[in-house]
N, C-alpha and C. Protein backbone atom coordinates (compact mmCIF):
# COMPACT_ATOMS: atom_id res chain seq x y z
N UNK A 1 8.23 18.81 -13.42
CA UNK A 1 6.86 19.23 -13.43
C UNK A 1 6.82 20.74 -13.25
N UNK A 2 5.83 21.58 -13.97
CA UNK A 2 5.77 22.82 -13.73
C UNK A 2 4.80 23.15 -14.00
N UNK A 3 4.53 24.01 -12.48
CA UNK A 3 2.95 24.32 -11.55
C UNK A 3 3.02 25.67 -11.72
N UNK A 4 1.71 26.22 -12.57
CA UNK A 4 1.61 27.59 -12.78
C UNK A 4 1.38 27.99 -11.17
N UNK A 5 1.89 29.78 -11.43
CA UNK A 5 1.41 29.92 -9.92
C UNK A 5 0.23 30.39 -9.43
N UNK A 6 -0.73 30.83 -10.68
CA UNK A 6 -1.97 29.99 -9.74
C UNK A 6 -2.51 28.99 -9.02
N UNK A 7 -1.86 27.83 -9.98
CA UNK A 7 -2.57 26.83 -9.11
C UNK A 7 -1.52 26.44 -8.07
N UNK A 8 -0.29 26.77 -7.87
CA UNK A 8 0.49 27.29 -6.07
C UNK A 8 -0.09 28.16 -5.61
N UNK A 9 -0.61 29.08 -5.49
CA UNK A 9 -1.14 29.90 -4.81
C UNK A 9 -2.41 29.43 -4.44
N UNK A 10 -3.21 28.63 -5.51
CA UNK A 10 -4.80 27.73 -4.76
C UNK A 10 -4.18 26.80 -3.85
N UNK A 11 -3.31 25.79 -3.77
CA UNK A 11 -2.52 24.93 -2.99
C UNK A 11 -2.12 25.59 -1.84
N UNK A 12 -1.75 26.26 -1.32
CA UNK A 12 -0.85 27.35 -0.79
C UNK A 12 -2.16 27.42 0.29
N UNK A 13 -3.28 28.22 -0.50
CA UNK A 13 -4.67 28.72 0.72
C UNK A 13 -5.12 27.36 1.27
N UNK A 14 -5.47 25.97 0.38
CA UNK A 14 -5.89 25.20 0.37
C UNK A 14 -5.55 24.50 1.30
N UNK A 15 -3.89 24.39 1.68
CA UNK A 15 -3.09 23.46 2.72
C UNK A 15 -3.11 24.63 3.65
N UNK A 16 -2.83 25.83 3.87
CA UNK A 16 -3.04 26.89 5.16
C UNK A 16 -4.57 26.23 5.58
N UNK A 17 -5.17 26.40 5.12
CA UNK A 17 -6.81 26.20 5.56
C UNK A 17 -6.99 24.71 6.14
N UNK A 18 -6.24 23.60 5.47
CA UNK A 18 -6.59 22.61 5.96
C UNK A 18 -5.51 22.93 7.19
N UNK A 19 -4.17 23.21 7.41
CA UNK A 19 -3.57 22.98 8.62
C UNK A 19 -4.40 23.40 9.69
N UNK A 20 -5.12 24.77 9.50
CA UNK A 20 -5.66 25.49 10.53
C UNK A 20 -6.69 24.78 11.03
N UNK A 21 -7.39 23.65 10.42
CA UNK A 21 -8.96 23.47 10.53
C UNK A 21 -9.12 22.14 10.61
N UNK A 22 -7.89 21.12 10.61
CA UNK A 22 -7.62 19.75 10.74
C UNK A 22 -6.71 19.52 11.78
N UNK A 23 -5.75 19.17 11.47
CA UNK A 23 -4.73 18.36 12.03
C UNK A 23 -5.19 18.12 14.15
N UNK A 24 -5.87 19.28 14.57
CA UNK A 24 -5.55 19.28 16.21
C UNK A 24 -7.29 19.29 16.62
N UNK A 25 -7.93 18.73 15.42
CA UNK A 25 -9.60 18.88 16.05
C UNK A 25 -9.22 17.06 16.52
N UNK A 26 -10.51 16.64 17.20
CA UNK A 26 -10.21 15.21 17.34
C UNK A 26 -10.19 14.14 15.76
N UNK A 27 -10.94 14.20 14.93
CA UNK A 27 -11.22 13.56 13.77
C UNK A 27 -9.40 13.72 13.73
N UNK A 28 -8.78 14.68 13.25
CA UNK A 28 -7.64 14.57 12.73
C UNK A 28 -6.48 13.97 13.30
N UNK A 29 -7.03 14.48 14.94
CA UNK A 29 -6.07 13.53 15.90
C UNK A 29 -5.86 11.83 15.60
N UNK A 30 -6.97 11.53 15.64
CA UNK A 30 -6.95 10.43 15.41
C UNK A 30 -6.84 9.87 14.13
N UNK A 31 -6.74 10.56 13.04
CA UNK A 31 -6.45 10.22 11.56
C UNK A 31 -5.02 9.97 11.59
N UNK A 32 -4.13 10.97 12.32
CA UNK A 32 -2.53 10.82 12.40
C UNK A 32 -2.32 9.78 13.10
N UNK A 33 -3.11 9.20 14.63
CA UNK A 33 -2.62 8.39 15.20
C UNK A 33 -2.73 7.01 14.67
N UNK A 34 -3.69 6.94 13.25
CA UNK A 34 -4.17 5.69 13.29
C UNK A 34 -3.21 5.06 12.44
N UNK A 35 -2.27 6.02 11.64
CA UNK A 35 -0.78 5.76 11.09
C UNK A 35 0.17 4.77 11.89
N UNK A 36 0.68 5.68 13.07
CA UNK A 36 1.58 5.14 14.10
C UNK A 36 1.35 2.86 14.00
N UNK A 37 -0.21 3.00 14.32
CA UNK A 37 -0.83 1.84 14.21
C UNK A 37 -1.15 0.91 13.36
N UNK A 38 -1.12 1.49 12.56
CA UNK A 38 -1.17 0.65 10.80
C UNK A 38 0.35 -0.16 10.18
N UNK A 39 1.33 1.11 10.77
CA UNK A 39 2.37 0.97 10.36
C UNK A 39 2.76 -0.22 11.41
N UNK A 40 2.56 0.02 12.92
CA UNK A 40 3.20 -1.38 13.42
C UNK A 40 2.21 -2.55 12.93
N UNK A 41 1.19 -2.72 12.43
CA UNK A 41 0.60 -4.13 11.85
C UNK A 41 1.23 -4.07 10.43
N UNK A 42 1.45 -3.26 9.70
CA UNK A 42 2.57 -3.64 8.85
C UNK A 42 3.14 -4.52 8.99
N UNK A 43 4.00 -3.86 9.77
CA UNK A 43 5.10 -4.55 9.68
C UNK A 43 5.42 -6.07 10.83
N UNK A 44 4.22 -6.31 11.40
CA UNK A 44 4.00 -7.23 12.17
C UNK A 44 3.32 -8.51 10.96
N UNK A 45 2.82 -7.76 10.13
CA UNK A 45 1.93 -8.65 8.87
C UNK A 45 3.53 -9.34 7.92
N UNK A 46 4.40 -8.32 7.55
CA UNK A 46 5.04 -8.38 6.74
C UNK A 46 6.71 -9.56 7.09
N UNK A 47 6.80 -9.15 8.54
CA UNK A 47 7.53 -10.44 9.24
C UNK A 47 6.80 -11.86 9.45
N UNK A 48 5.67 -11.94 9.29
CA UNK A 48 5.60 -12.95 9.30
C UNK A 48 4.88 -13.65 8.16
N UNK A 49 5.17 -12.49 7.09
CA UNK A 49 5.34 -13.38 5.46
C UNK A 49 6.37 -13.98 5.39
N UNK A 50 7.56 -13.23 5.86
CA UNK A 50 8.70 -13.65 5.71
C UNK A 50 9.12 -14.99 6.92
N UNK A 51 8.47 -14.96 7.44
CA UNK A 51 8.75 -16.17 8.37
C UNK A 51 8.63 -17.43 7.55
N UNK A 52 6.84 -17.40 7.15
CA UNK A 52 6.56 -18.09 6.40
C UNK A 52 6.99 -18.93 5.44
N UNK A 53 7.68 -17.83 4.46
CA UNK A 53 8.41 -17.76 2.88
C UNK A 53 9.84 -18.99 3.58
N UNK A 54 10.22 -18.41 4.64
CA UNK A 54 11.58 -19.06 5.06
C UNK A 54 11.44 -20.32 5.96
N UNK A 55 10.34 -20.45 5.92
CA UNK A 55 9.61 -22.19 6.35
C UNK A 55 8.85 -23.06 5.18
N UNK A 56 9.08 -22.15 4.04
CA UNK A 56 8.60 -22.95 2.81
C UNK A 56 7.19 -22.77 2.46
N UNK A 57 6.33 -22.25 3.30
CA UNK A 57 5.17 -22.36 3.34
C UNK A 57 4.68 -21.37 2.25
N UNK A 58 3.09 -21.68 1.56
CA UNK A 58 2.61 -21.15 0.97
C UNK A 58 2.39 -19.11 1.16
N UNK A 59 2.49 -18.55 0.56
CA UNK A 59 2.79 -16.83 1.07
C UNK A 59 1.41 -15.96 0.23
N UNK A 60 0.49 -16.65 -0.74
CA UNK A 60 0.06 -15.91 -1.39
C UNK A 60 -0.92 -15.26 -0.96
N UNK A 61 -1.80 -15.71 -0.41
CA UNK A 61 -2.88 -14.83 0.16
C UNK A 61 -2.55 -14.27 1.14
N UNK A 62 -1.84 -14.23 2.40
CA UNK A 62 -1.07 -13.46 3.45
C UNK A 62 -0.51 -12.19 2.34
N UNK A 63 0.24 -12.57 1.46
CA UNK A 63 0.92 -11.10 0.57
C UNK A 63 -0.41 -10.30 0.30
N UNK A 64 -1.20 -11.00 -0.28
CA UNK A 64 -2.10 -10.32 -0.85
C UNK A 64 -3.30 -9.81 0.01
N UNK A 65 -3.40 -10.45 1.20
CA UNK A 65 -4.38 -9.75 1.78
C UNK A 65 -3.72 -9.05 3.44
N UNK A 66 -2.48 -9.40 3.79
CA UNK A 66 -1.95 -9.08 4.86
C UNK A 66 -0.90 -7.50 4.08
N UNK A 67 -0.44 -7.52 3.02
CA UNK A 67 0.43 -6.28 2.65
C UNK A 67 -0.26 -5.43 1.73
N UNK A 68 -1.48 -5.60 1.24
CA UNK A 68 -2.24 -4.43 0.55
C UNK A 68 -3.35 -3.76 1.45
N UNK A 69 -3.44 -2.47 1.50
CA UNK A 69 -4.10 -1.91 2.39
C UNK A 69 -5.88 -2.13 2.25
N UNK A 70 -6.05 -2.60 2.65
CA UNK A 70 -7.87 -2.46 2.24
C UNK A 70 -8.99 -1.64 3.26
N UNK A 71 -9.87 -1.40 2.80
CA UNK A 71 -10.60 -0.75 3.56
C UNK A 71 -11.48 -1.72 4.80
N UNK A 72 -11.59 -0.83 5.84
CA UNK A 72 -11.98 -1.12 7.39
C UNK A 72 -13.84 -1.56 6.90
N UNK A 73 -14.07 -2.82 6.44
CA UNK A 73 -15.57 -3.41 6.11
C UNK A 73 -15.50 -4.79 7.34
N UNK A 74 -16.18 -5.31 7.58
CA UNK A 74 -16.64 -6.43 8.27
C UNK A 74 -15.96 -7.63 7.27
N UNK A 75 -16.13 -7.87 5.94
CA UNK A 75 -15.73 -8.82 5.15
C UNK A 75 -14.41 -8.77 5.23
N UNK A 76 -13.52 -7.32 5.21
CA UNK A 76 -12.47 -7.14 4.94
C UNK A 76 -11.96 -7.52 6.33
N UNK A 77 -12.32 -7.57 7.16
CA UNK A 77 -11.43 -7.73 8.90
C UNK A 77 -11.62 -9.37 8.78
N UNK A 78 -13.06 -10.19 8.17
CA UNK A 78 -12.93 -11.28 8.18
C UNK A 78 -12.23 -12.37 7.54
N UNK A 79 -11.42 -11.38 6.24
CA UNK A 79 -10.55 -12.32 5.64
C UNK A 79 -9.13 -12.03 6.59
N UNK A 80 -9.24 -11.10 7.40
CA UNK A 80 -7.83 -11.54 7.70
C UNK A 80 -6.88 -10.13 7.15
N UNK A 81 -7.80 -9.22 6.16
CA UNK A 81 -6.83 -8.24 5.58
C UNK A 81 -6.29 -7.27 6.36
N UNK A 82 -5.77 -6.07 6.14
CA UNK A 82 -4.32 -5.24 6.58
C UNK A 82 -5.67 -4.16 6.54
N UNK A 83 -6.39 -3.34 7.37
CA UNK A 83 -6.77 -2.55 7.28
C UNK A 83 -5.92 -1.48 7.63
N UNK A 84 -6.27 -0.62 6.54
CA UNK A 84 -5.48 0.88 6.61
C UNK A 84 -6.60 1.90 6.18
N UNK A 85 -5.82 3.00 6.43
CA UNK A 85 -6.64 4.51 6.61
C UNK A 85 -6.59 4.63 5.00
N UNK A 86 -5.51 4.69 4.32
CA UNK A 86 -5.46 4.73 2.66
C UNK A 86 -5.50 3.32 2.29
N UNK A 87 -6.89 3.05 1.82
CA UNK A 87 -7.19 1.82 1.54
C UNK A 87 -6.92 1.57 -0.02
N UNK A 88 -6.50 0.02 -1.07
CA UNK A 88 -6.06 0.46 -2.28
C UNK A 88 -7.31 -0.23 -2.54
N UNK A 89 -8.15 -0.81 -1.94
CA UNK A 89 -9.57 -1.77 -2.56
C UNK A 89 -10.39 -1.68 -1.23
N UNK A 90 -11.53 -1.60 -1.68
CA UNK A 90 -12.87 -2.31 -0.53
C UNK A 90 -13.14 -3.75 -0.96
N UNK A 91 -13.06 -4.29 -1.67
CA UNK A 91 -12.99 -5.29 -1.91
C UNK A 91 -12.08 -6.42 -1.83
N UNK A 92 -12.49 -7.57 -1.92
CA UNK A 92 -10.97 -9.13 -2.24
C UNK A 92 -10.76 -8.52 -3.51
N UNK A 93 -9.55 -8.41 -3.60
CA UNK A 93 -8.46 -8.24 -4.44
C UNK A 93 -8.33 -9.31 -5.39
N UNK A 94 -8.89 -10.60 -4.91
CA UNK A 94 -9.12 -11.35 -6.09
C UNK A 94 -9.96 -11.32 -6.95
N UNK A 95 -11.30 -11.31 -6.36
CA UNK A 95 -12.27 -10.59 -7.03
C UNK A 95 -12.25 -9.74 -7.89
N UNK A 96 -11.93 -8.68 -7.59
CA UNK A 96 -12.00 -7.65 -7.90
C UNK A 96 -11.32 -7.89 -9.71
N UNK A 97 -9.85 -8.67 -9.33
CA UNK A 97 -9.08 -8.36 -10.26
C UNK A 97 -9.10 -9.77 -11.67
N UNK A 98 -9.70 -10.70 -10.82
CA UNK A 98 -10.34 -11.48 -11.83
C UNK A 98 -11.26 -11.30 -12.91
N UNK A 99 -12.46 -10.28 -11.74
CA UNK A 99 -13.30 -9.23 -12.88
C UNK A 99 -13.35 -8.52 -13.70
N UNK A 100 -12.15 -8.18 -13.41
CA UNK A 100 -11.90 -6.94 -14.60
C UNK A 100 -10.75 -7.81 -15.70
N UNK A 101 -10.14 -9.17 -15.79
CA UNK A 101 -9.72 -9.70 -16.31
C UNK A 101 -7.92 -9.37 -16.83
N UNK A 102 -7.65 -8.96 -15.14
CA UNK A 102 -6.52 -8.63 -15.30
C UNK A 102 -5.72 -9.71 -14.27
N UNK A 103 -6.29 -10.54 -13.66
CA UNK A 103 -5.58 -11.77 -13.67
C UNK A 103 -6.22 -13.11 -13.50
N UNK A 104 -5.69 -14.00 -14.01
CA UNK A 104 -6.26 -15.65 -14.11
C UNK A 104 -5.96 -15.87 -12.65
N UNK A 105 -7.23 -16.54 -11.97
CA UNK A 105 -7.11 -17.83 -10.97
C UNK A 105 -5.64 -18.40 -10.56
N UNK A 106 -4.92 -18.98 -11.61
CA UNK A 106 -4.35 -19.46 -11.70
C UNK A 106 -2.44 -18.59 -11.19
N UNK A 107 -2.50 -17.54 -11.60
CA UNK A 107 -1.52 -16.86 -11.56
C UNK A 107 -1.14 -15.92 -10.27
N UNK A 108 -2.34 -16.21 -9.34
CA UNK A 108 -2.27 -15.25 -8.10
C UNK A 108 -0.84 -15.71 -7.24
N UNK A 109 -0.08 -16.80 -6.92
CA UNK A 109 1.16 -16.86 -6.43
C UNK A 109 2.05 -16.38 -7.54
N UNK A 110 2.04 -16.30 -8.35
CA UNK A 110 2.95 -15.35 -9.34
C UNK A 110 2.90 -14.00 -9.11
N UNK A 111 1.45 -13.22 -8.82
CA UNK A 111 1.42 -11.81 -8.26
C UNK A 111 1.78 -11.73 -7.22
N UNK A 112 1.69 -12.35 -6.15
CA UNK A 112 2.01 -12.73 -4.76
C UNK A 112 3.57 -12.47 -4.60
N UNK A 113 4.23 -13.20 -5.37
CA UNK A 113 5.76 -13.46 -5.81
C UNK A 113 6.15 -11.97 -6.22
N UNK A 114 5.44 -11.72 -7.17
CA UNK A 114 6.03 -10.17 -7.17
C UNK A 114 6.06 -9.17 -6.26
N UNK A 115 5.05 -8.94 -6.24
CA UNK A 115 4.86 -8.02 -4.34
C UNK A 115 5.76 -8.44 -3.71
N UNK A 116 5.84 -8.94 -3.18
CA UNK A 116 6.78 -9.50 -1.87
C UNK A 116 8.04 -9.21 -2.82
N UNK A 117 8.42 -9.84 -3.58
CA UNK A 117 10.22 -9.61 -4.22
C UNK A 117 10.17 -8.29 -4.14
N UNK A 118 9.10 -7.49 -4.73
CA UNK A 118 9.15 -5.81 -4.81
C UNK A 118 9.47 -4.68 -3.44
N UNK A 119 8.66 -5.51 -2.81
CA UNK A 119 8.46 -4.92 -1.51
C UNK A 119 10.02 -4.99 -0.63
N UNK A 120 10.37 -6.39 -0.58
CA UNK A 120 11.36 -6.80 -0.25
C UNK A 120 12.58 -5.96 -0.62
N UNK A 121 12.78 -5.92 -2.18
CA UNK A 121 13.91 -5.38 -2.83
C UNK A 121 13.98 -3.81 -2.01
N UNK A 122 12.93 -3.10 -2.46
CA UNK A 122 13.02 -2.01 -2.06
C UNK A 122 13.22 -1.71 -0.47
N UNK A 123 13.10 -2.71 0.50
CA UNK A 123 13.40 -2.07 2.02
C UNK A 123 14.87 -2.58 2.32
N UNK A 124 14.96 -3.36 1.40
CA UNK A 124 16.69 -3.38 1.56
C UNK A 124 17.70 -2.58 1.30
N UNK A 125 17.14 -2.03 -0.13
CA UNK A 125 17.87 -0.89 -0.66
C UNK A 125 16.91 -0.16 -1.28
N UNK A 126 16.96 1.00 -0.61
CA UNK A 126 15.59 2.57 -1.59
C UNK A 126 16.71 2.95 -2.45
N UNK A 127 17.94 3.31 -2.71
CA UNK A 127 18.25 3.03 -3.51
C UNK A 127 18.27 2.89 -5.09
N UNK A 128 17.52 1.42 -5.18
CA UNK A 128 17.14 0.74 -5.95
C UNK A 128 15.67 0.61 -6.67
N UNK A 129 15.00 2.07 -6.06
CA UNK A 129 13.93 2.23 -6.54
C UNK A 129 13.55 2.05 -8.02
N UNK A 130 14.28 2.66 -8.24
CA UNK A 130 13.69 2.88 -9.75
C UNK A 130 13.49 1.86 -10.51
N UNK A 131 14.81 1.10 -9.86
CA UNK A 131 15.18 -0.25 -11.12
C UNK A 131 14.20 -1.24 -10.25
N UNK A 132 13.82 -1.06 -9.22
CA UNK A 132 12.96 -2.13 -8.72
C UNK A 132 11.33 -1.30 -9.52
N UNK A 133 11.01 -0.42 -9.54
CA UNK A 133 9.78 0.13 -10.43
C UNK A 133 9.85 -0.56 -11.57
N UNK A 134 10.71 -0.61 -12.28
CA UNK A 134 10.94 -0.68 -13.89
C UNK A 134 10.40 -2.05 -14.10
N UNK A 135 10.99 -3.25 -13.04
CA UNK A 135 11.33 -4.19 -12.97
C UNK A 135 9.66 -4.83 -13.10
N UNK A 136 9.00 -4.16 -11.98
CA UNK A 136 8.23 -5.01 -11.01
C UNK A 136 6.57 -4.43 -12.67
N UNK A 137 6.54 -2.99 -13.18
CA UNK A 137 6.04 -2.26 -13.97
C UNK A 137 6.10 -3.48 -15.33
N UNK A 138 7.35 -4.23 -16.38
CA UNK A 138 7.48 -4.92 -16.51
C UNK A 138 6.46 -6.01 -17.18
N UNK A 139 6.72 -6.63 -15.48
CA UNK A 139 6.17 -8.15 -15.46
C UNK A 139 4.68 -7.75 -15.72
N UNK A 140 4.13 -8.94 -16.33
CA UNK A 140 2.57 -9.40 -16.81
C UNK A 140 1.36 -9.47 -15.43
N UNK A 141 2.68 -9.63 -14.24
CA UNK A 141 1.51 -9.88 -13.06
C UNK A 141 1.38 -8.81 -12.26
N UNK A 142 1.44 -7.85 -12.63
CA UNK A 142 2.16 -6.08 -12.09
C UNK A 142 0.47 -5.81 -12.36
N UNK A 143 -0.13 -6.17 -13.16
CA UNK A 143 -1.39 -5.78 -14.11
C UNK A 143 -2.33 -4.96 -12.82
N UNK A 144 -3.08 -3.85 -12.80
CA UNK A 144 -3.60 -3.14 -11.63
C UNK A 144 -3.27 -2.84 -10.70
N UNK A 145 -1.84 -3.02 -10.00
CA UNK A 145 -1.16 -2.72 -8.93
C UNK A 145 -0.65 -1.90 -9.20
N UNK A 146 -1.26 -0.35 -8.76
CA UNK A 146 -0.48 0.68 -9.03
C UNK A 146 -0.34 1.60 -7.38
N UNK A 147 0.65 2.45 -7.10
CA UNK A 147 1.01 2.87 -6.26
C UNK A 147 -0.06 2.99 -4.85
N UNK A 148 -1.14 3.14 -4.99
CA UNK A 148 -1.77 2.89 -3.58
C UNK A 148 -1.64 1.40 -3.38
N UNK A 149 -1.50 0.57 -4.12
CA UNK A 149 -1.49 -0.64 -3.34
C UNK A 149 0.19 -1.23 -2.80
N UNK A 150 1.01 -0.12 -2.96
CA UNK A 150 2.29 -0.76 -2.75
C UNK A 150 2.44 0.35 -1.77
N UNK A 151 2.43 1.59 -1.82
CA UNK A 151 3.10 2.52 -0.75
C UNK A 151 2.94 2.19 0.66
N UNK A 152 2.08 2.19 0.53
CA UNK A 152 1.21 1.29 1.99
C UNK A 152 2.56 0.83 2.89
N UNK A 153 2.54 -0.22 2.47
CA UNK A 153 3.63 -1.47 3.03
C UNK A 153 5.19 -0.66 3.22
N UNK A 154 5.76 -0.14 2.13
CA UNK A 154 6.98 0.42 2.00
C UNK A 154 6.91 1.28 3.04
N UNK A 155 5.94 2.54 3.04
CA UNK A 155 5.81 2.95 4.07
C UNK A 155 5.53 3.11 5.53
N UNK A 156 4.63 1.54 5.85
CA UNK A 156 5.00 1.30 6.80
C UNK A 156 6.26 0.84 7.82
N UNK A 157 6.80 -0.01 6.30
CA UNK A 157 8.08 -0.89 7.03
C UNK A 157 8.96 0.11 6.93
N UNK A 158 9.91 1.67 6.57
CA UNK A 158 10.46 2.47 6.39
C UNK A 158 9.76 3.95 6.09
N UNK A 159 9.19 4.15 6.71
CA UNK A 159 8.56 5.41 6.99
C UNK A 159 9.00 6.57 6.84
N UNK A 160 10.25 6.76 7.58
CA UNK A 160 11.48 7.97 6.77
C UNK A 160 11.95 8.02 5.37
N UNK A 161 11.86 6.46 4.72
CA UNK A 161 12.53 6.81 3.27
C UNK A 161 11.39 6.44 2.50
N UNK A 162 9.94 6.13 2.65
CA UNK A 162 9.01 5.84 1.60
C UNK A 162 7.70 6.55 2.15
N UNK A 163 7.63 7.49 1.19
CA UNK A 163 5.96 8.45 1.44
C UNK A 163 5.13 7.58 1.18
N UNK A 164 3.53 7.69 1.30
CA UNK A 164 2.10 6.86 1.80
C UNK A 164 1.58 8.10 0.20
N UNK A 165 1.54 7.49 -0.92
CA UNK A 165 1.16 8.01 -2.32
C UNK A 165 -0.17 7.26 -2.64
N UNK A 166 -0.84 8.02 -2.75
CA UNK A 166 -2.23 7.18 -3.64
C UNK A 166 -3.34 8.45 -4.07
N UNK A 167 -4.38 7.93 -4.05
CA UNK A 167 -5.24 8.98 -5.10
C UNK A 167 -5.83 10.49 -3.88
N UNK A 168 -5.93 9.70 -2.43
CA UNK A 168 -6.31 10.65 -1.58
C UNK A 168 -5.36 11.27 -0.88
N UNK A 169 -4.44 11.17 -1.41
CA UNK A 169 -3.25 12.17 -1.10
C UNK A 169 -2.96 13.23 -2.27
């Protein structure tokens, strides 16, 4: 990629200005801390998919509403979802994605299945990123899952080797 240096030099004032004028007021305090916290329900959400998965039990809506980040609504705390600060929907994810006719009723443990294999692959070995991108990019049930709804998780469960990527970053 190559960034004229104007627009490094707008970046440059842009992040000086925000360091100076964020990070240590309270709003920001608590924007960083609410990380620390997200990340342990992560990964408190994400062990016990895997508990699940390894008792046979059904995993799809736990994947889908316990490992995608959604936004902090009353509906959203009442299904049970993963609230995070970088949310990838305000909405059910089923909804949402039925509507726009990017997946059948029918196929949501198939998306379910992917996430989790994806998610999975990659905290075993980062590594294996790419070929786990390629892989997961691919499949038919990948359809609207694009990087805010996966960083989330990766980054919670491995925090040193997977950055928190989405549109408000």
């Amino acid at each position: 990629m190559n960034i004229s240096s104007d627009k490094l030099k707008e970046f440059t004032v842009l992040f000086e200005e925000f360091i100076n004028s964020y990070p240590d007021t309270p709003k920001g305090i608590k924007h960083i801390n609410s990380y620390s916290q997200q990340r342990e329900s992560g990964r408190r959400n994400y062990q016990a998919i895997l508990e699940a998965k390894e008792a046979g039990e059904d995993i799809t809506d736990r994947v889908l509403f316990q490992l995608l980040p959604y936004k902090d609504t009353k509906n959203n705390r009442k299904l049970g979802a993963w609230i995070h600060i970088a949310p990838a929907t305000i909405h059910n994810v089923k909804t949402w994605f039925e509507n726009m006719r990017w997946t059948q009723p029918e196929d949501w443990s198939k998306v379910a299945t992917i996430i989790f294999n994806f998610v999975s692959a990659c905290i075993k070995n980062k590594d294996t990123l790419s070929i786990n991108c390629q892989d997961f990019d691919r499949s038919t049930f990948s359809k609207g899952l694009q990087a805010g709804f996966i960083t989330p998780i990766l980054n919670a469960l491995k925090p040193n080797d997977f950055i928190l990527i989405n549109n408000k970053s």
